[in-house]
C-alpha atoms as a PDB file:
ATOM      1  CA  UNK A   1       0.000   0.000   0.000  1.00  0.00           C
ATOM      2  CA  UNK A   2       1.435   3.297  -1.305  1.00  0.00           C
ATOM      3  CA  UNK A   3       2.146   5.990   1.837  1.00  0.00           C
ATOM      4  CA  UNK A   4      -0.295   9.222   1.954  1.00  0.00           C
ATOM      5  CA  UNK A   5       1.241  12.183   0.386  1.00  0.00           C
ATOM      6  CA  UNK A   6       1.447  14.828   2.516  1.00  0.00           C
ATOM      7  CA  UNK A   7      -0.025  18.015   1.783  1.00  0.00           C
ATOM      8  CA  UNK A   8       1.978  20.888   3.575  1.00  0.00           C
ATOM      9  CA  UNK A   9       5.613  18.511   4.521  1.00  0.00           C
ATOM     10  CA  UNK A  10       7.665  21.166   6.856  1.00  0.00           C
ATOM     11  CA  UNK A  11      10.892  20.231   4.830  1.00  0.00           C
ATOM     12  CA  UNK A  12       9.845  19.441   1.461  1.00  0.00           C
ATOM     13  CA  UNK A  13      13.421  20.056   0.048  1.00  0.00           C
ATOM     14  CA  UNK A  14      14.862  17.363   2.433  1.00  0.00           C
ATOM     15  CA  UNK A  15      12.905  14.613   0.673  1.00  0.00           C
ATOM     16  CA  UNK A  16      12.545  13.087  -2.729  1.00  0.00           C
ATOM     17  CA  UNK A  17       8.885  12.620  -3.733  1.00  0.00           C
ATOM     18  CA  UNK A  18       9.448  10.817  -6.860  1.00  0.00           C
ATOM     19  CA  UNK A  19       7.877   7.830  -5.609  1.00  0.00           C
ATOM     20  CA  UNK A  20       6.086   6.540  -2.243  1.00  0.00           C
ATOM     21  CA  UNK A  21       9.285   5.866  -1.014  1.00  0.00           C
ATOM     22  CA  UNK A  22      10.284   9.384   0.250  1.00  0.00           C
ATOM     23  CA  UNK A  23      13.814   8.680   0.127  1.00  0.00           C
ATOM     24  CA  UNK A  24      16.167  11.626   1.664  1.00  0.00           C
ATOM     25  CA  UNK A  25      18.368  13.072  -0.567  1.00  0.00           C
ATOM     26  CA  UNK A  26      21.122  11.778   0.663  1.00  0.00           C
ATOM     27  CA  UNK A  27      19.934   8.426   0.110  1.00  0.00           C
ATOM     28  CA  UNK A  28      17.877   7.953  -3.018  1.00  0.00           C
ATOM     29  CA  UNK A  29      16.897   4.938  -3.301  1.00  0.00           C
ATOM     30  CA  UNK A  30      15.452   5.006  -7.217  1.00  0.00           C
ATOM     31  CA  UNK A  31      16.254   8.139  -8.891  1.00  0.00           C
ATOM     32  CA  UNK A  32      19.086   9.850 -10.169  1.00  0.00           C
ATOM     33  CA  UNK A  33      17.593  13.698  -9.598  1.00  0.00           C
ATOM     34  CA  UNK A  34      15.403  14.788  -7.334  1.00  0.00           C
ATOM     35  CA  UNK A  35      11.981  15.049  -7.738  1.00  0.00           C
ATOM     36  CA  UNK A  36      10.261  18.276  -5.962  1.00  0.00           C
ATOM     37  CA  UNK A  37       7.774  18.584  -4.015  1.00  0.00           C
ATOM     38  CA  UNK A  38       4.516  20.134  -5.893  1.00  0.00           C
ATOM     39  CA  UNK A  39       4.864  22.980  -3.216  1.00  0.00           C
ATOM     40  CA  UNK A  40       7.849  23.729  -4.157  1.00  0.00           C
ATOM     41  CA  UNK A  41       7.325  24.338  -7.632  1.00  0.00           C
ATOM     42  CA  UNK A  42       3.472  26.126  -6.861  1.00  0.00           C
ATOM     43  CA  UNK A  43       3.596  27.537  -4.011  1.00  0.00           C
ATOM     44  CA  UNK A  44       1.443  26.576  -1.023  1.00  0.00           C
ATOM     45  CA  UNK A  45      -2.298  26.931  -2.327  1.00  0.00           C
ATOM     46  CA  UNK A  46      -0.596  23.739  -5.216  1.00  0.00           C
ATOM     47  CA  UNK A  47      -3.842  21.664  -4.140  1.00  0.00           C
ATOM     48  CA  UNK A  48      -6.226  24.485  -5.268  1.00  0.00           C
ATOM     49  CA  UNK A  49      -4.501  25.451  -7.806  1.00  0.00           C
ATOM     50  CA  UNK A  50      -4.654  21.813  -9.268  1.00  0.00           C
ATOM     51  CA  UNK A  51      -8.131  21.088  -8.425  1.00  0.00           C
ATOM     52  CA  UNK A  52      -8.918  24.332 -10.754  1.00  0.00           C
ATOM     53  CA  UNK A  53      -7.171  22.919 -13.509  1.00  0.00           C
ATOM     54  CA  UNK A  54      -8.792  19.723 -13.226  1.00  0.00           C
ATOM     55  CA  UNK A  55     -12.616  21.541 -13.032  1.00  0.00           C
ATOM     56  CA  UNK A  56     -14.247  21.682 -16.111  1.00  0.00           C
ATOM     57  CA  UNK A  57     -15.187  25.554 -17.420  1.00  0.00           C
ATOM     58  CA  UNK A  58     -17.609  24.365 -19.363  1.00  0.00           C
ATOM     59  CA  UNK A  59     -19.658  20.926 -18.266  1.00  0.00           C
ATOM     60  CA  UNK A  60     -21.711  19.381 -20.524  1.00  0.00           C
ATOM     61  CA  UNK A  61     -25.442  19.492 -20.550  1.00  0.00           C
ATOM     62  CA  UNK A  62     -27.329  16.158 -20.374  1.00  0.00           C
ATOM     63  CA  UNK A  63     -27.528  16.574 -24.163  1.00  0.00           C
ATOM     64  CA  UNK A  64     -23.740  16.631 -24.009  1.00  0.00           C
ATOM     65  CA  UNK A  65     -23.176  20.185 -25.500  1.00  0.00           C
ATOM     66  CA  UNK A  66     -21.588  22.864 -23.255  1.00  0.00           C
ATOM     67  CA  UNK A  67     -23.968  25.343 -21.475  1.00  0.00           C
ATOM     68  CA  UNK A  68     -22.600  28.694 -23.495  1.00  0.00           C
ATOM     69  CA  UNK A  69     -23.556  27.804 -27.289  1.00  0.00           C
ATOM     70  CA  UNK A  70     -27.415  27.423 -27.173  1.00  0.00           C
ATOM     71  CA  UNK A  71     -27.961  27.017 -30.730  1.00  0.00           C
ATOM     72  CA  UNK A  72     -25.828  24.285 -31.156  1.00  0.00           C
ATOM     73  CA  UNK A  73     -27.883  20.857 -31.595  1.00  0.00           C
ATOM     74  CA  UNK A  74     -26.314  17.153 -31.153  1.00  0.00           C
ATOM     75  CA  UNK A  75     -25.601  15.430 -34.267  1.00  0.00           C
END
C-alpha cells in the first residue's frame, strides 16, 4: 500500500517525492535527480490550484453540449 502524500511537509526540500518511497536526498533509493515537491514548484495553495485545472469551465449538458452555445444541436 502506497504511503499518503502529505499536503503541507515542513521540509519538502529534504525529501525526494518521486515515488512513495520518500527517500532523503542523501539516500535515493530510485532516482538519479530529485523530484520536488509540488509545493515547491506552486507555491502553497498547489492543491487548489490543481483542483482548478482539473474543473471543467464548461460541463456538458445532459444533451452533451456545453452550457454557453445554445444554438448548437447534437448530431
Amino acid at each position: 500500500m502506497a504511503k499518503k502524500f502529505p499536503l503541507h511537509p515542513a521540509n519538502p526540500e529534504r525529501i525526494c517525492w518521486g515515488c512513495d518511497q520518500f527517500c532523503a536526498i542523501t539516500a535515493m533509493a530510485c532516482a538519479n535527480e530529485r523530484s520536488p515537491h509540488p509545493a515547491e514548484l506552486f507555491g502553497d495553495d498547489w492543491l487548489a490550484w490543481g483542483e482548478q485545472q482539473l474543473a471543467p469551465d464548461n460541463p456538458p449538458t445532459a444533451s452533451g453540449q456545453p452550457t454557453d452555445h445554445p444554438t448548437r444541436h447534437p448530431v
